[in-house]
Protein backbone atom coordinates (compact mmCIF):
# COMPACT_ATOMS: atom_id res chain seq x y z
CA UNK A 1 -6.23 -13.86 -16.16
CA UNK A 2 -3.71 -14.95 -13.95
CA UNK A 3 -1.08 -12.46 -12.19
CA UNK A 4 1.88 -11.27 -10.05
CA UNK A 5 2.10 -8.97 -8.05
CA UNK A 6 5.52 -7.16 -9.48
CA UNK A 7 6.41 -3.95 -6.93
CA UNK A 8 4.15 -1.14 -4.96
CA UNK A 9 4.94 2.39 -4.69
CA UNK A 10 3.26 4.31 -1.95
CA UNK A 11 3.26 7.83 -1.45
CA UNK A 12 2.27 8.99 2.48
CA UNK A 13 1.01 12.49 4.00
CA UNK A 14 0.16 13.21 7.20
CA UNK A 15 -2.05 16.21 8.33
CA UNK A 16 1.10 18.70 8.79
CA UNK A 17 2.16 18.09 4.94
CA UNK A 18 5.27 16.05 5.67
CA UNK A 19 5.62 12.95 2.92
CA UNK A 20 7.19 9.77 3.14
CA UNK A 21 7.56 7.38 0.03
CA UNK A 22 8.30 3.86 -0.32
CA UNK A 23 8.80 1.86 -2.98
CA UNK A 24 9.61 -1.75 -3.38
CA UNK A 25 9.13 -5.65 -4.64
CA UNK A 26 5.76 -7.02 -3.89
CA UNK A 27 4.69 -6.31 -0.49
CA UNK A 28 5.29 -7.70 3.08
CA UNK A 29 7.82 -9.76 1.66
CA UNK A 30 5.67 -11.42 -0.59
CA UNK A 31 5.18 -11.38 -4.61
CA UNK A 32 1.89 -13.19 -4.59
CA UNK A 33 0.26 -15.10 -7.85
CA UNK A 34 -3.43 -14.86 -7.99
CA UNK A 35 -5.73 -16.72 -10.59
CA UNK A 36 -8.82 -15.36 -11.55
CA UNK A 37 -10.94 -14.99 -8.29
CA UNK A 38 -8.24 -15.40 -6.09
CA UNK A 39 -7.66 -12.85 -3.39
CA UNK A 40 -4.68 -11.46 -1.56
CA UNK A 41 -4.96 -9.57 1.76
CA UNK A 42 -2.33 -8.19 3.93
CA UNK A 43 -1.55 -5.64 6.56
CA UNK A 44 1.08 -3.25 6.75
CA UNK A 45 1.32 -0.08 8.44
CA UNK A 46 3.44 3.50 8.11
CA UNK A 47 4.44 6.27 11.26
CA UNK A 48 3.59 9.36 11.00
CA UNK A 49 3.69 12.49 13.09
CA UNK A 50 -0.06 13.19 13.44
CA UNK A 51 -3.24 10.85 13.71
CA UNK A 52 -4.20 11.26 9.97
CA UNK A 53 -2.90 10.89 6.99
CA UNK A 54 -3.20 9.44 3.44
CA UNK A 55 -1.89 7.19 1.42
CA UNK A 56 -1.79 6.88 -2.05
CA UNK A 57 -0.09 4.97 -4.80
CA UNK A 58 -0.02 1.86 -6.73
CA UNK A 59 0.66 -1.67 -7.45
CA UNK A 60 2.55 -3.26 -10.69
CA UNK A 61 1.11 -6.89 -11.63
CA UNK A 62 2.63 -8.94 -14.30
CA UNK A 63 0.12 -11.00 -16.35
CA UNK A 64 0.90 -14.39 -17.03
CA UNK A 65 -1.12 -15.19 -19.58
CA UNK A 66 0.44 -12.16 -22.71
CA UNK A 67 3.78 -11.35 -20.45
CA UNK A 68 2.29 -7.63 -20.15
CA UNK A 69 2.37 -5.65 -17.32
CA UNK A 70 -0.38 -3.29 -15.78
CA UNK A 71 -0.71 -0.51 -13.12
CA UNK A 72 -3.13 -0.45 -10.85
CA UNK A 73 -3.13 2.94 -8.36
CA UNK A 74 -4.47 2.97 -4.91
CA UNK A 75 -5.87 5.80 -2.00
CA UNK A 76 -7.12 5.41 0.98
CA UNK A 77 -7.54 8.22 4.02
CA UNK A 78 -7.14 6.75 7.37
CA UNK A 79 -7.26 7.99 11.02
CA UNK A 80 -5.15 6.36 13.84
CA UNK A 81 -7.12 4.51 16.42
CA UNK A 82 -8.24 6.81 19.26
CA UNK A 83 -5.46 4.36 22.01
CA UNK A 84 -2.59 5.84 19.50
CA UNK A 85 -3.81 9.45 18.88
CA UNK A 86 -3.54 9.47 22.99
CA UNK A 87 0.11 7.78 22.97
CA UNK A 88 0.96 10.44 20.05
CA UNK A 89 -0.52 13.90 21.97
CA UNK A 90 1.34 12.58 25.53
């Protein structure tokens, strides 16, 4: 069915605890409409005080088809690139 993508809400931790949120419409500036089968891919990125961390949260779509919203919620661990964990330690 086809969709919107409505707002995101992200929650992010790095290793010493600290937590940053963000919430917002769509996301890099974009609400996108997907049909069925269509993708979306985008790239977006968070600082943090150490070179791991987390992110969790979730995306709000809008469905075109009943005028119903649904929640879909999102994680992913990640580890900076070994060039920025040198830039971060000195």
């Amino acid at each position: 069915m086809p969709a919107r993508l409505l707002t995101r809400h992200w929650i992010i931790t790095d290793a010493n605890g600290n937590v940053k949120e963000t919430r917002g419409d769509g996301v890099v500036g974009e609400q996108p409409y997907l049909k069925p089968g269509q993708g979306f891919r985008y790239s977006s990125g968070a600082v943090i005080e150490t070179p791991v961390g987390t992110m969790q949260g979730a995306i709000r779509w809008w469905r075109m088809t009943d005028s119903s919203s649904m929640r879909r919620s999102l994680r992913s661990d990640w580890r900076c690139p070994e060039c920025c964990t040198r830039s971060l330690s000195g």
